[in-house]
Protein backbone atom coordinates (compact mmCIF):
# COMPACT_ATOMS: atom_id res chain seq x y z
CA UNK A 1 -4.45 -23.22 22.94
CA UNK A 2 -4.60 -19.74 23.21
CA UNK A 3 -3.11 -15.93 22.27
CA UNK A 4 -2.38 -17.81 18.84
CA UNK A 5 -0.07 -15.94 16.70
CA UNK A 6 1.58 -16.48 13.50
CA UNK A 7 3.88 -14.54 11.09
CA UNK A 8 2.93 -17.18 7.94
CA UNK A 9 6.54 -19.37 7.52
CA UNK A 10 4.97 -21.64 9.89
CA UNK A 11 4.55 -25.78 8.74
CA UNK A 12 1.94 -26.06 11.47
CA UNK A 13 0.00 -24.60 13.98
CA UNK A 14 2.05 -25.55 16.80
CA UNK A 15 4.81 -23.68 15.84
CA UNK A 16 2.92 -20.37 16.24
CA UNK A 17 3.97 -18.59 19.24
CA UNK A 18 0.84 -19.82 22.25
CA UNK A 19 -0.34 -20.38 25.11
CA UNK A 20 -1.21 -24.32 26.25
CA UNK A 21 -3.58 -25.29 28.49
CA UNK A 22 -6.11 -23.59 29.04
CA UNK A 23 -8.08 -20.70 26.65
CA UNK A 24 -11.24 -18.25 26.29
CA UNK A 25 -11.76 -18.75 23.27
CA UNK A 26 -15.79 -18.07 23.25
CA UNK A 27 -15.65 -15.82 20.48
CA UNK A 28 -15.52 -15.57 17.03
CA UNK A 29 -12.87 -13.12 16.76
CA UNK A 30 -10.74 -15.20 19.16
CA UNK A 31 -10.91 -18.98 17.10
CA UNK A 32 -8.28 -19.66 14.84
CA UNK A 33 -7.85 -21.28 11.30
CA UNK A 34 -5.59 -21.21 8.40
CA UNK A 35 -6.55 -18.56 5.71
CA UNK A 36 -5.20 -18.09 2.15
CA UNK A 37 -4.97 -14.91 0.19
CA UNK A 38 -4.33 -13.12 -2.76
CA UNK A 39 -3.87 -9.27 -1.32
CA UNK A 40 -5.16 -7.33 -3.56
CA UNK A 41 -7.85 -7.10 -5.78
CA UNK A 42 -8.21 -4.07 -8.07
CA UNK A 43 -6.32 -0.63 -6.67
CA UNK A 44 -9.28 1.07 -8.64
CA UNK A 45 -12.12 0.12 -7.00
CA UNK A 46 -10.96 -1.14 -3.28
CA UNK A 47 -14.54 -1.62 -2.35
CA UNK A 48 -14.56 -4.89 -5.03
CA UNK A 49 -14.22 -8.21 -3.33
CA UNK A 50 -14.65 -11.58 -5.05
CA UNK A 51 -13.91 -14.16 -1.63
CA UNK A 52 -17.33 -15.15 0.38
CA UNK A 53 -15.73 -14.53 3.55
CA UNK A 54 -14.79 -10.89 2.38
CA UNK A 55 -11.45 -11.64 3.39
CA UNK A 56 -9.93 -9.89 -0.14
CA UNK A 57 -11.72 -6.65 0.95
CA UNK A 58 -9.71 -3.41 0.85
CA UNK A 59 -12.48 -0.56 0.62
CA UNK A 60 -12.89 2.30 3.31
CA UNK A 61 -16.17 1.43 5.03
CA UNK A 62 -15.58 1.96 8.74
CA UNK A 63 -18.99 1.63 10.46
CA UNK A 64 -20.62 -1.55 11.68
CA UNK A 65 -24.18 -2.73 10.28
CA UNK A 66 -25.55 -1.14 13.39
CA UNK A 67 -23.79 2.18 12.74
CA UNK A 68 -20.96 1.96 15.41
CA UNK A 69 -17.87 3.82 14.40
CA UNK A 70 -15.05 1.08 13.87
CA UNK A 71 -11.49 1.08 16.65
CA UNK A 72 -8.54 1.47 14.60
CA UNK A 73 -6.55 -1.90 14.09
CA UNK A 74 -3.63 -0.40 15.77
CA UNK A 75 -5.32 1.04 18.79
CA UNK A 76 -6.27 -0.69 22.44
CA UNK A 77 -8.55 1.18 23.73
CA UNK A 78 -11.67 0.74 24.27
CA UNK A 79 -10.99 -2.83 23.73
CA UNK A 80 -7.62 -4.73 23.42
CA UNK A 81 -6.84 -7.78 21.35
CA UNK A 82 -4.42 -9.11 19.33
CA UNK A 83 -5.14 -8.44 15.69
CA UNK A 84 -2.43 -6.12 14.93
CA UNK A 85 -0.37 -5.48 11.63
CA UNK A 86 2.33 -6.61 12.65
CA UNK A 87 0.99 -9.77 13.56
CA UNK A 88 -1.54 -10.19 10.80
CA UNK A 89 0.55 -9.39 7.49
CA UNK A 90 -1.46 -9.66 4.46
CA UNK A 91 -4.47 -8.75 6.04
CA UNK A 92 -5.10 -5.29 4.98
CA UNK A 93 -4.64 -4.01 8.26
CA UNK A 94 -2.93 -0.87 9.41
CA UNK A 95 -3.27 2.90 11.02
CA UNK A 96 -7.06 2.88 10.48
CA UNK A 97 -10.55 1.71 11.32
CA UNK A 98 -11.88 0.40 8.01
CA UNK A 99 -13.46 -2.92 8.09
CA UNK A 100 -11.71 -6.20 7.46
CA UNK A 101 -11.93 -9.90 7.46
CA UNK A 102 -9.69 -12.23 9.41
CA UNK A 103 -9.80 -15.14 11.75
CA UNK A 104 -13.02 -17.15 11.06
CA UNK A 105 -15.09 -14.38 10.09
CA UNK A 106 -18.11 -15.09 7.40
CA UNK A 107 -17.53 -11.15 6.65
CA UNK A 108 -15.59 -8.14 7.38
CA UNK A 109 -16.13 -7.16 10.77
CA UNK A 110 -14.05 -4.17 13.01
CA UNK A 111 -13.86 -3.66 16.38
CA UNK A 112 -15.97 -0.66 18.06
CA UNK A 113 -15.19 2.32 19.85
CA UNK A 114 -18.38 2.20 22.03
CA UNK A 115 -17.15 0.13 25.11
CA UNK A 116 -20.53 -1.64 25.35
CA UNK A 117 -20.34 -3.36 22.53
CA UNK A 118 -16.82 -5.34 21.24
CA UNK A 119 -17.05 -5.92 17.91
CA UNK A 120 -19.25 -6.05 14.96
CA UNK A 121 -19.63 -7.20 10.87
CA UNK A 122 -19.75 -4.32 8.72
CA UNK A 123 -21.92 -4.13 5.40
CA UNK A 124 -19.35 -3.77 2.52
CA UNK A 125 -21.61 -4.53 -0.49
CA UNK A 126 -21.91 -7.40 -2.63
CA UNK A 127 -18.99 -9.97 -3.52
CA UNK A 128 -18.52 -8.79 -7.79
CA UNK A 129 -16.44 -11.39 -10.08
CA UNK A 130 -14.62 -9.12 -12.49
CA UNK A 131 -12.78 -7.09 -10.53
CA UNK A 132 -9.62 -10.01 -9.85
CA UNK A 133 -6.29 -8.21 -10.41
CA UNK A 134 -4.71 -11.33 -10.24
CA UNK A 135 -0.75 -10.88 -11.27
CA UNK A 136 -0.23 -7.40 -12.83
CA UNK A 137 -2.71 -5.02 -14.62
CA UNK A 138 -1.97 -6.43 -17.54
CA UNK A 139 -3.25 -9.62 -16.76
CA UNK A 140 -7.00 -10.54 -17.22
CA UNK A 141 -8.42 -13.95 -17.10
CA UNK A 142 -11.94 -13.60 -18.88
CA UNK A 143 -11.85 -14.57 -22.48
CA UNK A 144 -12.89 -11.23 -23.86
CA UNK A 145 -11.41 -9.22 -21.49
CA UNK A 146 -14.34 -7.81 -19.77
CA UNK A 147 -11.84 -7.86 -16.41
CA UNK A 148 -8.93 -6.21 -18.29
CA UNK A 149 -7.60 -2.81 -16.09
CA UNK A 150 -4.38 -2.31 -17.88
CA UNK A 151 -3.14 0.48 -19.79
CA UNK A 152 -3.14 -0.37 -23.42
CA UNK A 153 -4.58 2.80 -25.18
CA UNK A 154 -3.81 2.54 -28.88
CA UNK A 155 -6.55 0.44 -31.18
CA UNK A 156 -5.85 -2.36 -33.67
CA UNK A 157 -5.59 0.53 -36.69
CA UNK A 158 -2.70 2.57 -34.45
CA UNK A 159 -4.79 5.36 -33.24
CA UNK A 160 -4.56 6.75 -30.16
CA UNK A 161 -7.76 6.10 -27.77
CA UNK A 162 -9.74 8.94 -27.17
CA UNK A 163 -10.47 9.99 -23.32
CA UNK A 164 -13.41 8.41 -21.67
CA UNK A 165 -14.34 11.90 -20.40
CA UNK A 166 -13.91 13.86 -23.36
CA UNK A 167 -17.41 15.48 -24.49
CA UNK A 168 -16.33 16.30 -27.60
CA UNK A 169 -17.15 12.55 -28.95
CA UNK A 170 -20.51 11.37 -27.40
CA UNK A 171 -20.97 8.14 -26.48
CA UNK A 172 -23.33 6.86 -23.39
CA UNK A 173 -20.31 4.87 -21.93
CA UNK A 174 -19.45 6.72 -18.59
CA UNK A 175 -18.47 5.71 -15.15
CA UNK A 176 -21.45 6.61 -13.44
CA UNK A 177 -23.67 4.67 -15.56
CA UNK A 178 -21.17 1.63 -15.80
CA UNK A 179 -19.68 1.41 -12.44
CA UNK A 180 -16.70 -0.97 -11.86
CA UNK A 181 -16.20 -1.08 -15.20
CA UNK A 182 -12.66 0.20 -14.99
CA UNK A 183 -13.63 3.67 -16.95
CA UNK A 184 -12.72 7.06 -15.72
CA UNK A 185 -10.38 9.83 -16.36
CA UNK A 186 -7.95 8.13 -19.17
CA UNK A 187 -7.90 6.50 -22.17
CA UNK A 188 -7.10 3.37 -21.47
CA UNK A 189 -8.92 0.55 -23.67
CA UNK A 190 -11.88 -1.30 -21.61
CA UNK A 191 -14.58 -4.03 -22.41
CA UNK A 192 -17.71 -2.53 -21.20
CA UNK A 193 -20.59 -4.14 -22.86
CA UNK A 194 -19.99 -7.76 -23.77
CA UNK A 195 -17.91 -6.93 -26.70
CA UNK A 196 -15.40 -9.46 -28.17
CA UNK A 197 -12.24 -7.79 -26.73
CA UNK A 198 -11.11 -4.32 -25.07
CA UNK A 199 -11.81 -1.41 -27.37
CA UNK A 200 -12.11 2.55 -27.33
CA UNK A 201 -13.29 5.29 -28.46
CA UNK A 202 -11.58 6.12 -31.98
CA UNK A 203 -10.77 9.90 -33.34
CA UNK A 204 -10.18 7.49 -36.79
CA UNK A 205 -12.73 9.20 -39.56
CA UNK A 206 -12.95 6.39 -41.09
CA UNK A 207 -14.65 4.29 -38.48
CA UNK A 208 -18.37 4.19 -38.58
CA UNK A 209 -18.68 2.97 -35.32
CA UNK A 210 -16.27 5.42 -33.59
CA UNK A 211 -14.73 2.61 -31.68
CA UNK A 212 -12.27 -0.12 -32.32
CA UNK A 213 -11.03 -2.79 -30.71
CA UNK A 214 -7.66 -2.63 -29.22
CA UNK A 215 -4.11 -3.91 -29.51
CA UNK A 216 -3.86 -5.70 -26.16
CA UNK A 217 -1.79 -8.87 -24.81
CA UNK A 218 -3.76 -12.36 -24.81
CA UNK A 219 -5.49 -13.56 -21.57
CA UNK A 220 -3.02 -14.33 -18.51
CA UNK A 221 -3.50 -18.26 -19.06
CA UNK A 222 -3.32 -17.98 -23.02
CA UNK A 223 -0.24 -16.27 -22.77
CA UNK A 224 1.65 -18.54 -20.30
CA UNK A 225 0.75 -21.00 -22.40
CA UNK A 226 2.09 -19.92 -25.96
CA UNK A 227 5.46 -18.92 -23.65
CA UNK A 228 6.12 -22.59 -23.02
């Protein structure tokens, strides 16, 4: 079996549109398996993956481990094949050269534009398990929330979060020293530090701490649950 392609309706491998009887198939970008995936991760930080195989990857890096500039998906030349958009739906492919994983890869790999040399992986960081996005933003699956990205930004008292930017409270929680963390330029409540549930900052006066937790929606399992 070879020049294997699916569109994902299939019941089996044989009905994928092939060729029978006779293949090349002596490399790893050219065997062929069934793969399962949830397409996105988090839209804020495309660079977080949380699959071994890298397959849930949607970041921008577009150079192989040996520094190779990565072929766009959608171009032939210097070297043709057959993973194309079109044909790989779901895959994060598209009009551009970042690095992906598909077929039986271990990792995200591209193809190169140096004709010597076909394809490579690519180093895309470390797989990180809070960043799932699994239904809707609003949906978080650890029990206090420490994966939580939505957009809940008033606390339990009814104030209105203060900006994780603004200097005019001071507080040592900022994105650059708690990346991937879901903080940035909004007020949006977040669980940074191990705390029971998603809190803020607070303008309340009357709040020694000058946070307080926040008036979010249960975890995505709790609340299917109690819906039953």
């Amino acid at each position: 079996m070879d020049d294997v392609s699916c569109n994902g309706n299939e019941e089996s491998l044989g009905e994928c549109q092939h060729q029978w009887g006779s293949h090349n198939c002596d490399r790893a970008t050219e065997t062929v398996g069934v793969t399962c995936l949830i397409d996105v991760v988090d839209e804020d930080h495309p660079e977080c993956f949380t699959l071994d195989s890298g397959a849930d990857y949607r970041g921008t890096v577009s150079q192989t481990i040996s520094g190779l500039t990565c072929q766009a998906w959608n171009e032939q030349t210097p070297h043709r094949h057959g993973f194309l958009p079109d044909s790989f739906p779901g895959f994060g492919l598209g009009d551009h050269n970042y690095c992906r994983s598909l077929g039986r890869a271990r990792a995200p790999w591209c193809f190169t534009t140096d004709p010597e040399t076909e394809y490579e992986y690519c180093s895309v960081g470390q797989i990180q398990s809070n960043c799932r996005n699994p239904v809707s933003p609003e949906c978080y699956i650890t029990p206090n929330g420490s994966d939580y990205r939505g957009f809940a930004s008033t606390t339990v008292t009814g104030m209105n979060c203060v900006n994780w930017l603004d200097s005019t409270f001071v507080h040592p929680f900022t994105p650059e020293d708690f990346p991937n963390q879901g903080l940035g330029d909004h007020n949006y409540c977040r669980n940074v530090n191990s705390q029971k549930a998603p809190w803020c900052i607070s303008p309340n006066p009357h709040s020694e701490t000058h946070w307080e937790f926040c008036d979010v929606a249960p975890p995505c399992h709790l609340a299917t649950e109690r819906s039953r």
